[in-house]
N, C-alpha and C. Protein backbone atom coordinates (compact mmCIF):
# COMPACT_ATOMS: atom_id res chain seq x y z
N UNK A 1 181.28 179.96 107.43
CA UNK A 1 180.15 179.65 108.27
C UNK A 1 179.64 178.25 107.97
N UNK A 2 179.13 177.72 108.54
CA UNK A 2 178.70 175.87 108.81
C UNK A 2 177.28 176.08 109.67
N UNK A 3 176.47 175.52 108.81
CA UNK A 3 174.99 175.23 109.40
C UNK A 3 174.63 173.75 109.66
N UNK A 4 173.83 173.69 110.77
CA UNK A 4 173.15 172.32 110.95
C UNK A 4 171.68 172.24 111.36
N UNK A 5 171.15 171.44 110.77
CA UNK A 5 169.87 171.76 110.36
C UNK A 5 169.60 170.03 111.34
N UNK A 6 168.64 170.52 112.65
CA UNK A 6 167.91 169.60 113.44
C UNK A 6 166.08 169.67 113.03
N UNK A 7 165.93 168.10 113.55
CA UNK A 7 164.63 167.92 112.89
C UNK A 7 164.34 167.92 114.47
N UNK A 8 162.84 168.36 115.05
CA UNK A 8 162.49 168.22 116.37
C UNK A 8 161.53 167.84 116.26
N UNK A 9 160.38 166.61 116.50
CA UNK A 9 159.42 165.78 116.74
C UNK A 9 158.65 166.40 117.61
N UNK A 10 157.80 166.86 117.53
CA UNK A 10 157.09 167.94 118.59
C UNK A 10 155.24 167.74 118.59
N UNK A 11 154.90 168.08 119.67
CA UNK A 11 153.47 168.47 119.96
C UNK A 11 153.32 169.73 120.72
N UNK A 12 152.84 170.99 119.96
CA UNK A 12 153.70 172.59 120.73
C UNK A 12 152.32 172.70 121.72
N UNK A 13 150.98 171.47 121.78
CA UNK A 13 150.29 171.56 122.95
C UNK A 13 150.97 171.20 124.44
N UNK A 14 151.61 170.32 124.45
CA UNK A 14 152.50 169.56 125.47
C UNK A 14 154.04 169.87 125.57
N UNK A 15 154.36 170.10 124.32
CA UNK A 15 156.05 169.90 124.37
C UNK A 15 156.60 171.29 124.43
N UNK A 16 156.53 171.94 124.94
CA UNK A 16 156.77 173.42 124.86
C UNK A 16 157.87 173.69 125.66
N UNK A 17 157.85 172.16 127.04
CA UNK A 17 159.64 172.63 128.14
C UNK A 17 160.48 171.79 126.91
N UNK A 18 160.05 170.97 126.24
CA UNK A 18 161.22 169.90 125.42
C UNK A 18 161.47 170.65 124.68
N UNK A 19 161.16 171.99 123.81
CA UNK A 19 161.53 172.60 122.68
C UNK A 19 162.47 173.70 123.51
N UNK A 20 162.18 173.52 124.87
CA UNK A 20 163.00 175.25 125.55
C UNK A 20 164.45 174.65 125.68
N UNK A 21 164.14 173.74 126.63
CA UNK A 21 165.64 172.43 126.86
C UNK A 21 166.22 172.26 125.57
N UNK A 22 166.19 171.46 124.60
CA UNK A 22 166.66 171.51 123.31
C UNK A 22 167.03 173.01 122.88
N UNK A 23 166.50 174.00 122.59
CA UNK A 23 167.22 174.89 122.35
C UNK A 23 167.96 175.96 123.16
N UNK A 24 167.92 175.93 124.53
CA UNK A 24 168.96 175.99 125.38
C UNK A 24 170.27 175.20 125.53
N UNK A 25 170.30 173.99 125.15
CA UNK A 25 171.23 173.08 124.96
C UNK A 25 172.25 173.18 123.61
N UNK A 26 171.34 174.33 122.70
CA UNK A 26 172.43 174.42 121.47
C UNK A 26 173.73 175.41 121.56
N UNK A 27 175.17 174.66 120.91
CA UNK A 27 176.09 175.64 121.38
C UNK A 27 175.77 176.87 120.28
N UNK A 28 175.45 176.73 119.26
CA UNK A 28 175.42 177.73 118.17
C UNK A 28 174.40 179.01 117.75
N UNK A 29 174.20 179.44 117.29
CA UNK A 29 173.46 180.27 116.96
C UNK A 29 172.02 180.38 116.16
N UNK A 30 170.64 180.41 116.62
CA UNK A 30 169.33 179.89 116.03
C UNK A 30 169.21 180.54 114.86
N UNK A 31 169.21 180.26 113.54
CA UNK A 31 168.92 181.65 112.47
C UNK A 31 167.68 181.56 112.27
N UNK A 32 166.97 179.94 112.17
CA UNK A 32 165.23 179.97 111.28
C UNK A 32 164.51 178.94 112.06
N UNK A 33 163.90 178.99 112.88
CA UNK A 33 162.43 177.99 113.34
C UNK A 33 161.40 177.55 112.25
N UNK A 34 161.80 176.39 111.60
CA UNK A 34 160.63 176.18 110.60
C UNK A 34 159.45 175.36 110.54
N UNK A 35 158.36 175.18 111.01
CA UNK A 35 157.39 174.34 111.23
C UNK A 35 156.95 173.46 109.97
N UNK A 36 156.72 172.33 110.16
CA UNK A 36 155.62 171.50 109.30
C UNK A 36 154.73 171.35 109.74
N UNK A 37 153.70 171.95 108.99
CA UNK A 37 152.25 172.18 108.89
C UNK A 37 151.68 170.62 108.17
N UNK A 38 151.16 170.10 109.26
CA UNK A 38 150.67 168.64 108.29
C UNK A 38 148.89 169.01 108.00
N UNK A 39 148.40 168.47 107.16
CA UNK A 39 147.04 168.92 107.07
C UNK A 39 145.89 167.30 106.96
N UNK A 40 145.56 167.07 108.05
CA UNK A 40 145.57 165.43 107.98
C UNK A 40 143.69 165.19 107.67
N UNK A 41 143.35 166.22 108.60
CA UNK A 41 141.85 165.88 108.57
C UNK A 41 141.25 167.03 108.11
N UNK A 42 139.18 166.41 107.97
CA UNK A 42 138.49 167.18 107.42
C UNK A 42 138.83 168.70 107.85
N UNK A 43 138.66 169.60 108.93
CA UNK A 43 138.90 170.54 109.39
C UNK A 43 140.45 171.34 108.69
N UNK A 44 141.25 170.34 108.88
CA UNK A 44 142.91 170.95 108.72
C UNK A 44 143.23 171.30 107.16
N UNK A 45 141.98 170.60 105.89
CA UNK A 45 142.41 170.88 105.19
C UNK A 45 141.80 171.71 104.43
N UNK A 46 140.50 172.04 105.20
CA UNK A 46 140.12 173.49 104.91
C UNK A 46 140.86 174.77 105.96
N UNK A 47 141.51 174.22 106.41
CA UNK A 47 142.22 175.59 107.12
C UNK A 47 141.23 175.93 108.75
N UNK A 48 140.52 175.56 108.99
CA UNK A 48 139.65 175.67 110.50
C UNK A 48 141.02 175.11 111.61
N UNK A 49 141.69 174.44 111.41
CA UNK A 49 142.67 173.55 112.52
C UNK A 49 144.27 173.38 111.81
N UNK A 50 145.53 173.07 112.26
CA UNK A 50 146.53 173.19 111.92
C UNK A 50 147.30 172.13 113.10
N UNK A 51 148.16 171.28 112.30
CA UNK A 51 148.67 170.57 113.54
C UNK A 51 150.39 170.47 113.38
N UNK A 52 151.24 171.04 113.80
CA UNK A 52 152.72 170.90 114.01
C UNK A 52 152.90 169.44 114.02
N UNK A 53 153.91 168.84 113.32
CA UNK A 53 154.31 167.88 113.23
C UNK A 53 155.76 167.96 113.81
N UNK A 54 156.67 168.40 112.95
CA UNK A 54 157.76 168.85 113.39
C UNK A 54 158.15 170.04 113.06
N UNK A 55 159.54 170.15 113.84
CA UNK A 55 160.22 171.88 113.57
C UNK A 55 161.44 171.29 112.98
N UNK A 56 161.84 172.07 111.87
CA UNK A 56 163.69 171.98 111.42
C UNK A 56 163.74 173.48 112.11
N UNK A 57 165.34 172.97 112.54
CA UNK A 57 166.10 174.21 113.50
C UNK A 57 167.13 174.16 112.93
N UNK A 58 167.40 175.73 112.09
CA UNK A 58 168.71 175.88 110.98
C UNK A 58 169.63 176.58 112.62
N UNK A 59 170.72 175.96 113.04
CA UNK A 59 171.76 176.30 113.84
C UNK A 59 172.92 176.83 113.09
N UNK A 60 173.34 178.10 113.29
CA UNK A 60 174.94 178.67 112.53
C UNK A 60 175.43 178.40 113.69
N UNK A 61 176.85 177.36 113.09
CA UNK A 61 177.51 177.05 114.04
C UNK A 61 179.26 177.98 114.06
């Protein structure tokens, strides 16, 4: 088995057809959706707000 691990640049307020397209476009198999949780401001780093930065997408190819 052979994995490939994509980084996706995302805003999941707006980008939600770019994440469908991209992973419709993969030939392989999705195993793990993993988000980065960035915690930038007052709110985010007490936990009130949360902002996606990017997704790694583990593909079994």
């Amino acid at each position: 088995m052979h994995y490939k691990i994509h980084k996706l640049e995302i805003n999941l307020e707006k980008d939600s057809a770019n994440l469908e397209l991209f992973l419709n476009g993969l030939t392989g198999e999705v195993v793990s959706i993993i988000p980065n949780i960035a915690r930038t401001s007052f709110f985010q780093i007490y936990g009130l707000t949360r902002k996606v930065d990017f997704l790694l997408i583990v593909e079994k190819i």
